[in-house]
PDB file of N, CA and C in Angstrom:
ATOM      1  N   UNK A   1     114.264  90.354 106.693  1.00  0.00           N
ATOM      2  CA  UNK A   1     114.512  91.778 106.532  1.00  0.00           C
ATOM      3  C   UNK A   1     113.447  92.404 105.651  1.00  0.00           C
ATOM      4  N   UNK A   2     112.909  93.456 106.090  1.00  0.00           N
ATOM      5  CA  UNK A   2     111.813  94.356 104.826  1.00  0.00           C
ATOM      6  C   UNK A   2     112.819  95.124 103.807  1.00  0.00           C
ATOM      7  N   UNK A   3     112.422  94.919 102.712  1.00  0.00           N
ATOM      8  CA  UNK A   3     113.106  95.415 101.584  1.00  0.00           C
ATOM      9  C   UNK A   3     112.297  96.817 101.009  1.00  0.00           C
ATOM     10  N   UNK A   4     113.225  97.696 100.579  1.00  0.00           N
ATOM     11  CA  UNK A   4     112.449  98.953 100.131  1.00  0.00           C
ATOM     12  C   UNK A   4     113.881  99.003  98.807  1.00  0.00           C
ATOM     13  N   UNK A   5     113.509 100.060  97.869  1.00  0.00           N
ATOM     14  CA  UNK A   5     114.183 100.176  96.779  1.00  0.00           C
ATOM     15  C   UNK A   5     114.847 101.384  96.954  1.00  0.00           C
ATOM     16  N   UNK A   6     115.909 101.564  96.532  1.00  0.00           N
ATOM     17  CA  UNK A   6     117.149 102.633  96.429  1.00  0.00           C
ATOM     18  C   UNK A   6     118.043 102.842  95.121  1.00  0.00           C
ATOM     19  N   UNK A   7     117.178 104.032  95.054  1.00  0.00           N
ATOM     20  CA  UNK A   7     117.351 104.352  93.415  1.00  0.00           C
ATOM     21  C   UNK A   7     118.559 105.655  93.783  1.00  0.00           C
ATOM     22  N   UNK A   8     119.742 105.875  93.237  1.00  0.00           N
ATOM     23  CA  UNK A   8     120.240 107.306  93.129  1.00  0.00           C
ATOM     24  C   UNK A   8     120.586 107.951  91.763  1.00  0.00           C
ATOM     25  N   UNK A   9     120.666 108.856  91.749  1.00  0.00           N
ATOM     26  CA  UNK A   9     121.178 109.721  90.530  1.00  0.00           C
ATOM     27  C   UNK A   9     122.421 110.648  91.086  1.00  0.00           C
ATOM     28  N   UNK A  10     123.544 110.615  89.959  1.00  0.00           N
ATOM     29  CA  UNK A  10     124.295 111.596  90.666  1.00  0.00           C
ATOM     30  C   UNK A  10     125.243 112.057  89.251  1.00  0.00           C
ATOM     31  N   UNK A  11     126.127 112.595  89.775  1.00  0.00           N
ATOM     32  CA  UNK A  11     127.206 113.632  88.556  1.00  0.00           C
ATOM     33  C   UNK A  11     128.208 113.213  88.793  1.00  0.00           C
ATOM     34  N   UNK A  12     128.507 113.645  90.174  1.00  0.00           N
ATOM     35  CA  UNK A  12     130.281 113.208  90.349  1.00  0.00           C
ATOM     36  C   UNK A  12     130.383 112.202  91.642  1.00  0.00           C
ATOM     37  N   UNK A  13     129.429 111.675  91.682  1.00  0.00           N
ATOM     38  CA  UNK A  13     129.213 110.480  92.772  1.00  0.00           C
ATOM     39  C   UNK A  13     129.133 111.033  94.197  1.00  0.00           C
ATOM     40  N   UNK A  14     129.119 111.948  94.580  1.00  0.00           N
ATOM     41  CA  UNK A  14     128.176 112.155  95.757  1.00  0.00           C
ATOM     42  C   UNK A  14     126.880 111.440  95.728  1.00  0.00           C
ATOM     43  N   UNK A  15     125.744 111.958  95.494  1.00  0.00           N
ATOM     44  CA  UNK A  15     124.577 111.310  95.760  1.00  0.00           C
ATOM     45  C   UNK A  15     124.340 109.446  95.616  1.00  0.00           C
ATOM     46  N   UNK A  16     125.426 108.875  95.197  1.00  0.00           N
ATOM     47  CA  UNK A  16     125.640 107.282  94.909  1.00  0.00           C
ATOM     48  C   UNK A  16     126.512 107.213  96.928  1.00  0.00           C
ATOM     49  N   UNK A  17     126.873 107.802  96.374  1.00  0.00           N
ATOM     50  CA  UNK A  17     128.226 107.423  98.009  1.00  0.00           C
ATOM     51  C   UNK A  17     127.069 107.687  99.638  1.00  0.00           C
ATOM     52  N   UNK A  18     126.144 108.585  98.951  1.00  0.00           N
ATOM     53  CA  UNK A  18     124.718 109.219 100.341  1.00  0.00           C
ATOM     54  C   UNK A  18     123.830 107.689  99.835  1.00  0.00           C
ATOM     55  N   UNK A  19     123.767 106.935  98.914  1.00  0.00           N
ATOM     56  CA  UNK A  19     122.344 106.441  99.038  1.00  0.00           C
ATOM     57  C   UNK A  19     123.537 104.821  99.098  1.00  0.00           C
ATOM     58  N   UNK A  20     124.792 104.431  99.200  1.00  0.00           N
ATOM     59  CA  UNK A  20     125.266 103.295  99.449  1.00  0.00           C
ATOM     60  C   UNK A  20     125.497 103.590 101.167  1.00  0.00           C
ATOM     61  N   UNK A  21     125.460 104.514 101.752  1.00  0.00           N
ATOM     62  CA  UNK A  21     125.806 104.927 102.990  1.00  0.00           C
ATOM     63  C   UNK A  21     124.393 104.330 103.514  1.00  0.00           C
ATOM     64  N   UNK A  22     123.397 104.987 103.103  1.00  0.00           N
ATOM     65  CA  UNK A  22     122.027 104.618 103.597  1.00  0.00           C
ATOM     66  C   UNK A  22     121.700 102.865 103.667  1.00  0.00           C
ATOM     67  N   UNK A  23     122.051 102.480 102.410  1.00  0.00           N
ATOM     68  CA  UNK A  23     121.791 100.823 102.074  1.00  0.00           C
ATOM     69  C   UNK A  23     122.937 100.376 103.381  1.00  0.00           C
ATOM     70  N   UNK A  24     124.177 100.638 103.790  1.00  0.00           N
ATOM     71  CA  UNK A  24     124.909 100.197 105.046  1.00  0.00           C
ATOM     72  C   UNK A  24     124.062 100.297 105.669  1.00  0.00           C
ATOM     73  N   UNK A  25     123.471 101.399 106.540  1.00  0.00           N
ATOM     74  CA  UNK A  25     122.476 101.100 107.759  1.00  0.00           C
ATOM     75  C   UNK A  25     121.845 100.896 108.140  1.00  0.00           C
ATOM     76  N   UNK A  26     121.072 100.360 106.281  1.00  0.00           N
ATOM     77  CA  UNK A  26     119.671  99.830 106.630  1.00  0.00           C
ATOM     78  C   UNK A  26     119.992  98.733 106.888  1.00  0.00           C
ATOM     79  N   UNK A  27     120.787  98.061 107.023  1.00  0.00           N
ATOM     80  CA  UNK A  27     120.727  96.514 107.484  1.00  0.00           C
ATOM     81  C   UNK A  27     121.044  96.780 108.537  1.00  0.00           C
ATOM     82  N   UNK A  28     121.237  97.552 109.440  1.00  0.00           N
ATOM     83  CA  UNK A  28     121.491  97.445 111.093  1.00  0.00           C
ATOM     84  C   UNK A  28     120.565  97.502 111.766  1.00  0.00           C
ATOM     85  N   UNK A  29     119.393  98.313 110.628  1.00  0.00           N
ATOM     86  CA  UNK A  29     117.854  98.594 111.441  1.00  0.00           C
ATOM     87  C   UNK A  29     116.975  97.639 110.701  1.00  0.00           C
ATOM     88  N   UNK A  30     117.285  96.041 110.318  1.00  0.00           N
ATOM     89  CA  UNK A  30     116.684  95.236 110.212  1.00  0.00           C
ATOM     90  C   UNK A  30     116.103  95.642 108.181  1.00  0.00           C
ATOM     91  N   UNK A  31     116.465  96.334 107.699  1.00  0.00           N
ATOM     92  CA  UNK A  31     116.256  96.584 106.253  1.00  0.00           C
ATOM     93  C   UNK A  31     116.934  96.489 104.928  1.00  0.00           C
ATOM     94  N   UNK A  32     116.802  95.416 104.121  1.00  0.00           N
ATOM     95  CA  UNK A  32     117.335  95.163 103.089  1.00  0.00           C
ATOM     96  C   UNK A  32     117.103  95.921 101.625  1.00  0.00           C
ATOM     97  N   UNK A  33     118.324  96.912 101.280  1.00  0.00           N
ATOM     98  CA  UNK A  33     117.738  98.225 100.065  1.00  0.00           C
ATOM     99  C   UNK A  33     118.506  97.494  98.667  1.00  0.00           C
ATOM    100  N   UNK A  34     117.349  97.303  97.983  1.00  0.00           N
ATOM    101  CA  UNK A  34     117.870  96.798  96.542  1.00  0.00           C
ATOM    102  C   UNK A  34     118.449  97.884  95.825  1.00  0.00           C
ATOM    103  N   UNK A  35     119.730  98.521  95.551  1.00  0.00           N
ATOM    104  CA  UNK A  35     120.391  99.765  95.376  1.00  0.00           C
ATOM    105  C   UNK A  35     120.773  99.759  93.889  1.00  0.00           C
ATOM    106  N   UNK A  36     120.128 100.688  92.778  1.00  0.00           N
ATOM    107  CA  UNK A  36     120.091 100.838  91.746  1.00  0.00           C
ATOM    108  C   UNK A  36     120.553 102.372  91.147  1.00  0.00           C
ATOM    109  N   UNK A  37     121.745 102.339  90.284  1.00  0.00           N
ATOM    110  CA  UNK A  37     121.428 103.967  89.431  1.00  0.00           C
ATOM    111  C   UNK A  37     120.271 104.091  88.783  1.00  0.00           C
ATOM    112  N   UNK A  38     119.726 104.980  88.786  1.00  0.00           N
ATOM    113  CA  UNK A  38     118.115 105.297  88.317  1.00  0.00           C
ATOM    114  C   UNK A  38     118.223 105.028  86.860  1.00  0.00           C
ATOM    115  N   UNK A  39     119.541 105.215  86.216  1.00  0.00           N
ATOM    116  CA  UNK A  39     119.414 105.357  84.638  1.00  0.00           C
ATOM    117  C   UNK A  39     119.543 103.459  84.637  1.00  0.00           C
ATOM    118  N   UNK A  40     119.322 102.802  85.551  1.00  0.00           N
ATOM    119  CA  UNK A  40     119.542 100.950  85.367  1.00  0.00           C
ATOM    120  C   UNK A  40     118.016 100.662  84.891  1.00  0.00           C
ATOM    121  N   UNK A  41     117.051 101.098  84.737  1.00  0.00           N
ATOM    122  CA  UNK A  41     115.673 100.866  84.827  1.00  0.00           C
ATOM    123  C   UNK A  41     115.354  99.643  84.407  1.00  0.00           C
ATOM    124  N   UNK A  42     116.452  98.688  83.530  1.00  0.00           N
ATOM    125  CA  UNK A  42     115.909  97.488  82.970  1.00  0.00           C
ATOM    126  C   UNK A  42     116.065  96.754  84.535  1.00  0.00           C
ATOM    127  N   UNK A  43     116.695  96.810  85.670  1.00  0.00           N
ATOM    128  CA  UNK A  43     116.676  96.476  87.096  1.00  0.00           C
ATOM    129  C   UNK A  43     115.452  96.990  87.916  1.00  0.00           C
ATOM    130  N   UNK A  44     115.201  97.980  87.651  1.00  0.00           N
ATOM    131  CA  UNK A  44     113.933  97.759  88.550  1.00  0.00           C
ATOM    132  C   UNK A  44     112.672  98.330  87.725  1.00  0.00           C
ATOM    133  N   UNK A  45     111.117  98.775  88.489  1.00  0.00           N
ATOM    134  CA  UNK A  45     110.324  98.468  87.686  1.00  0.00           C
ATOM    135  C   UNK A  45     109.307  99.376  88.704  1.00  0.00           C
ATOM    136  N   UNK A  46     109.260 100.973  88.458  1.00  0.00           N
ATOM    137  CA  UNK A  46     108.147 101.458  89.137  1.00  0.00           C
ATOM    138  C   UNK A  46     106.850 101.416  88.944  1.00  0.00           C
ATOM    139  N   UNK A  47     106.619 100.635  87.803  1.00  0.00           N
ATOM    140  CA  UNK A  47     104.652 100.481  87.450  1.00  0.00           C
ATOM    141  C   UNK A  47     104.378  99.068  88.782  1.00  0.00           C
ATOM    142  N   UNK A  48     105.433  98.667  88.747  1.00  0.00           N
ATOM    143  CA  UNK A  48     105.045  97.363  89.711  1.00  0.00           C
ATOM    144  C   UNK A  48     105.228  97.220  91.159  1.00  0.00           C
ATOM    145  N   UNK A  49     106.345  98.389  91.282  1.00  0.00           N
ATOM    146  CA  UNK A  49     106.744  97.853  92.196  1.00  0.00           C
ATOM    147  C   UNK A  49     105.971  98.563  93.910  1.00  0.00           C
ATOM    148  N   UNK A  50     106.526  97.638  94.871  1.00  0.00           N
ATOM    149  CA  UNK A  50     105.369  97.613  95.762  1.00  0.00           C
ATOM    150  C   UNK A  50     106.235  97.756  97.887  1.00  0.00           C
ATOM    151  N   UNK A  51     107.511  97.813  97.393  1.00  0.00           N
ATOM    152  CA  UNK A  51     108.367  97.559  98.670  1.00  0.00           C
ATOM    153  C   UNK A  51     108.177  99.844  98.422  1.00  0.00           C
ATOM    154  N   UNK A  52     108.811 100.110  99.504  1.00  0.00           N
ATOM    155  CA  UNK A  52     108.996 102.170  99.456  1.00  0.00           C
ATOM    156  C   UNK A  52     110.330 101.692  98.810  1.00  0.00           C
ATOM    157  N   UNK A  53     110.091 103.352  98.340  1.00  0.00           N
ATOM    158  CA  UNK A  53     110.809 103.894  97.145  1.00  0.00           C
ATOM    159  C   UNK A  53     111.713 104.652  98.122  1.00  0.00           C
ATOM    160  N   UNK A  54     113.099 105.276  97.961  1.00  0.00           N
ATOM    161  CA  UNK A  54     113.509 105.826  99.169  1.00  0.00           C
ATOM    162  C   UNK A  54     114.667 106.374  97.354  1.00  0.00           C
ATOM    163  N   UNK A  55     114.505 107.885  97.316  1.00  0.00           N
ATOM    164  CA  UNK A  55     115.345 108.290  95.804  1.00  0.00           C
ATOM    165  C   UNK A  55     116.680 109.456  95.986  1.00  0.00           C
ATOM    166  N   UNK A  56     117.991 109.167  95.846  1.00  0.00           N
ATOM    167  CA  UNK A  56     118.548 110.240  95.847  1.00  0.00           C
ATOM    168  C   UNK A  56     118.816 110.666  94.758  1.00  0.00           C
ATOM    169  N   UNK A  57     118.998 111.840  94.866  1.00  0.00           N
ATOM    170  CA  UNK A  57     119.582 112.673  93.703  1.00  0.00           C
ATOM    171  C   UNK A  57     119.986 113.862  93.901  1.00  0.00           C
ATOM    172  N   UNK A  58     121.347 114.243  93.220  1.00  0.00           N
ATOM    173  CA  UNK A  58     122.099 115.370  93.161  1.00  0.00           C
ATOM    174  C   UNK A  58     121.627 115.963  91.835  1.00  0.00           C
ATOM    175  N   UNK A  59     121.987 117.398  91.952  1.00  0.00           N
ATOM    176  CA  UNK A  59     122.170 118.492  90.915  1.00  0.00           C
ATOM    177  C   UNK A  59     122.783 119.108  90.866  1.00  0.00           C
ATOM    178  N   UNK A  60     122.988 119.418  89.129  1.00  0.00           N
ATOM    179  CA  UNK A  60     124.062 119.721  88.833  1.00  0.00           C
ATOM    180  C   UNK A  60     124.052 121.334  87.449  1.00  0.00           C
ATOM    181  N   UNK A  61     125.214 121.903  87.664  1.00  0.00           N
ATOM    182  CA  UNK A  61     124.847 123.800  87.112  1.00  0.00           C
ATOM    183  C   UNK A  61     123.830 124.316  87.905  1.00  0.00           C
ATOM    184  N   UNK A  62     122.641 124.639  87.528  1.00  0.00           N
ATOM    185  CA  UNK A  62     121.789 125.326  87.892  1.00  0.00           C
ATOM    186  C   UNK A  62     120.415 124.676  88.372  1.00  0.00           C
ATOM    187  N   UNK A  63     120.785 123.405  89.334  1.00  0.00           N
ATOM    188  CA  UNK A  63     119.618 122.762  89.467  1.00  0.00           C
ATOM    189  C   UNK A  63     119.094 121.536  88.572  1.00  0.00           C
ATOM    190  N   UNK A  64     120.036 121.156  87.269  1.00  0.00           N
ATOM    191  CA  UNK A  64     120.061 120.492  86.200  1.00  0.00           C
ATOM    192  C   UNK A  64     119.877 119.076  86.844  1.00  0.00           C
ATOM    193  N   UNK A  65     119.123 118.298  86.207  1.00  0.00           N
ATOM    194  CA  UNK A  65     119.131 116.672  86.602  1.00  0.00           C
ATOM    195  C   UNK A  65     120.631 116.063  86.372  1.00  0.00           C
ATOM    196  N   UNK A  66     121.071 115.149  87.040  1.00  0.00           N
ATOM    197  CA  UNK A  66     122.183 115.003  86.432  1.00  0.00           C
ATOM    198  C   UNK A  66     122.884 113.884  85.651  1.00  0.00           C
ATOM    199  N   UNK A  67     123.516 113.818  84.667  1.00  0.00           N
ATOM    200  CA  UNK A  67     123.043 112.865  83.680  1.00  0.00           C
ATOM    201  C   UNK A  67     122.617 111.884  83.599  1.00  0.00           C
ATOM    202  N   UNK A  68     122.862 111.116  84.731  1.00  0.00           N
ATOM    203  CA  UNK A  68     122.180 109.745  85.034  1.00  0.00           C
ATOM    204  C   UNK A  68     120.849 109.434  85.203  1.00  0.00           C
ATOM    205  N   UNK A  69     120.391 111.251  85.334  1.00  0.00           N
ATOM    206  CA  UNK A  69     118.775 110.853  85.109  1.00  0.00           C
ATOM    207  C   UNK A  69     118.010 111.806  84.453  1.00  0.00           C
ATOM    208  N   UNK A  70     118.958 112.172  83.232  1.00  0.00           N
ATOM    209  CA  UNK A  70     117.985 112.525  82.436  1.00  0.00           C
ATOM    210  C   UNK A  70     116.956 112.168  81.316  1.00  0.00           C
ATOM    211  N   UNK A  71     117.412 110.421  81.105  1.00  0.00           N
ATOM    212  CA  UNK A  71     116.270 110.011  80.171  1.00  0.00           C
ATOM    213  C   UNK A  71     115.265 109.553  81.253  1.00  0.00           C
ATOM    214  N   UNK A  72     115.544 109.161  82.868  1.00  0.00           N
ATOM    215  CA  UNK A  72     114.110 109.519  83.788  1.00  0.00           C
ATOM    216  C   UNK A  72     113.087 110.449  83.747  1.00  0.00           C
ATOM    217  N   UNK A  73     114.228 112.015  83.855  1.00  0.00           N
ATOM    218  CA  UNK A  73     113.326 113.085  83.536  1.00  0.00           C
ATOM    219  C   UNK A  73     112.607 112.800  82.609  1.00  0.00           C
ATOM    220  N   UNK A  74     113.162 112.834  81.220  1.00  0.00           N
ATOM    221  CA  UNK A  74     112.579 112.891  79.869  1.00  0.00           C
ATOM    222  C   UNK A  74     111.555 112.243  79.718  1.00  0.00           C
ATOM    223  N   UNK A  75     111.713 111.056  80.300  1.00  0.00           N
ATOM    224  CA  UNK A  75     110.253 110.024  79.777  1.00  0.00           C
ATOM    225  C   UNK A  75     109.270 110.738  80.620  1.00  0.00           C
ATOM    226  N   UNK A  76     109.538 111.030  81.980  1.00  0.00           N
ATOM    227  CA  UNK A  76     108.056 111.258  83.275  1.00  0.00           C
ATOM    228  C   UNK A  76     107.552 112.508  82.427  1.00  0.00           C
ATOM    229  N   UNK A  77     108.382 113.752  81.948  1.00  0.00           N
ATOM    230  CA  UNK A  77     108.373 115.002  81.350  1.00  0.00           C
ATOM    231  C   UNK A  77     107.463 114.512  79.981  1.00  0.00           C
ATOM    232  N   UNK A  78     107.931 113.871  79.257  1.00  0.00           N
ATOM    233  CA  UNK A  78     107.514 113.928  77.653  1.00  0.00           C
ATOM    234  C   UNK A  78     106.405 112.992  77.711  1.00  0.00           C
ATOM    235  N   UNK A  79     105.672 111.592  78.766  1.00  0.00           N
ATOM    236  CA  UNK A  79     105.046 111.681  77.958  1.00  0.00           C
ATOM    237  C   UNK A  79     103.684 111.890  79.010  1.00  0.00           C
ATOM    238  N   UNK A  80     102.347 111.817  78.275  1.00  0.00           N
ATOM    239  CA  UNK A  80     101.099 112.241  78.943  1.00  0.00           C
ATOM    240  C   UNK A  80     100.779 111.212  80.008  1.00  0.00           C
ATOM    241  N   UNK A  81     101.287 111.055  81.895  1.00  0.00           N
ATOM    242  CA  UNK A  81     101.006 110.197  82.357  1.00  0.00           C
ATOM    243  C   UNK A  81      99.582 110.480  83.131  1.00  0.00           C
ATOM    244  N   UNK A  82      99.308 109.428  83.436  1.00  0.00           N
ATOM    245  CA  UNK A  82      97.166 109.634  84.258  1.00  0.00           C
ATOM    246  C   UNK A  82      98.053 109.983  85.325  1.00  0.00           C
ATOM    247  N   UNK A  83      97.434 111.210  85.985  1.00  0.00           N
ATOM    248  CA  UNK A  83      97.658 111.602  87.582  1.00  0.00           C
ATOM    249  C   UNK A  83      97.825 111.053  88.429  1.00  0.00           C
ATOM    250  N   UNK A  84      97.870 109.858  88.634  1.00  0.00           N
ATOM    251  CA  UNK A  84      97.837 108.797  89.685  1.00  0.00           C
ATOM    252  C   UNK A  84      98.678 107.759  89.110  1.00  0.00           C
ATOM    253  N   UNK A  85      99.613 108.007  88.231  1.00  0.00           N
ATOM    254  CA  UNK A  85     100.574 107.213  87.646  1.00  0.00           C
ATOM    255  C   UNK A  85     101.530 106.560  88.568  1.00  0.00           C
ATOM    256  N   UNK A  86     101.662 107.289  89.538  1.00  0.00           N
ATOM    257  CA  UNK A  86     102.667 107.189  91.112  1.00  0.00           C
ATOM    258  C   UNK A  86     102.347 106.684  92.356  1.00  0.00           C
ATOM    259  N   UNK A  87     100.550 106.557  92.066  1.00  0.00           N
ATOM    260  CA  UNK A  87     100.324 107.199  93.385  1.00  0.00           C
ATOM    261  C   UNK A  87      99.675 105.532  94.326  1.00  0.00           C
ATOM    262  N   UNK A  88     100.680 104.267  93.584  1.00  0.00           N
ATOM    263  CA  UNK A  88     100.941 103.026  94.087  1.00  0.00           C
ATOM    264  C   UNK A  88     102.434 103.352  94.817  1.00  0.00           C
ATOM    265  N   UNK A  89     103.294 104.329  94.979  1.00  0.00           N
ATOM    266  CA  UNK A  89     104.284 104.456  95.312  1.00  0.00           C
ATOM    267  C   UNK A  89     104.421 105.141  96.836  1.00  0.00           C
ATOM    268  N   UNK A  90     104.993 104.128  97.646  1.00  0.00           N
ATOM    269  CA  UNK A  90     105.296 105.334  99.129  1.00  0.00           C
ATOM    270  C   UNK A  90     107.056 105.259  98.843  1.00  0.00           C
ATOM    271  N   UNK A  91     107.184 106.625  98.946  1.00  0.00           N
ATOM    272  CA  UNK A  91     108.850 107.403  98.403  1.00  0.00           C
ATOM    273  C   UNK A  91     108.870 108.437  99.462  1.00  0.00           C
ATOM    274  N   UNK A  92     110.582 107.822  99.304  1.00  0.00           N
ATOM    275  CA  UNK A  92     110.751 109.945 100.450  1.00  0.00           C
ATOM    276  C   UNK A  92     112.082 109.677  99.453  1.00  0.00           C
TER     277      UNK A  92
END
């Protein structure tokens, strides 16, 4: 099976229930999704990693990250990354 990573973020578990829905069918179309809350980061490892990135996430009030990923935000936000910090990553 090709493995790709499945990260979600969510509030009130919608966006977890859309990205465990997705990990079901990827094994019907021959694809194995290592399925992580984004706030798990000691589980996975985007400087390294090398399978696609495939990310959900809900929002919450006014477009707000929602708590599960706001020390994601915070770190990508706060600190100074090189422009191409990502750009080992294929994501939808």
């Amino acid at each position: 099976m090709r493995r790709f990573l499945l990260l979600y973020a969510t509030q009130q578990g919608q966006a977890k229930a859309i990205a465990e829905e997705i990990c079901e069918k990827a094994v019907v179309h021959g694809f194995s999704a290592d399925l992580h809350c984004i706030s798990e980061s000691s589980k996975y490892d985007l400087k390294t990693e090398t399978a696609p990135l495939v990310v959900v996430v809900s929002t919450t009030g006014t477009g707000d990250p929602p708590d599960t990923a706001r020390k994601f935000v915070k770190e990508i936000q706060n600190q100074t990354l090189p422009v191409d910090f990502f750009a080992h990553l294929r994501y939808g």
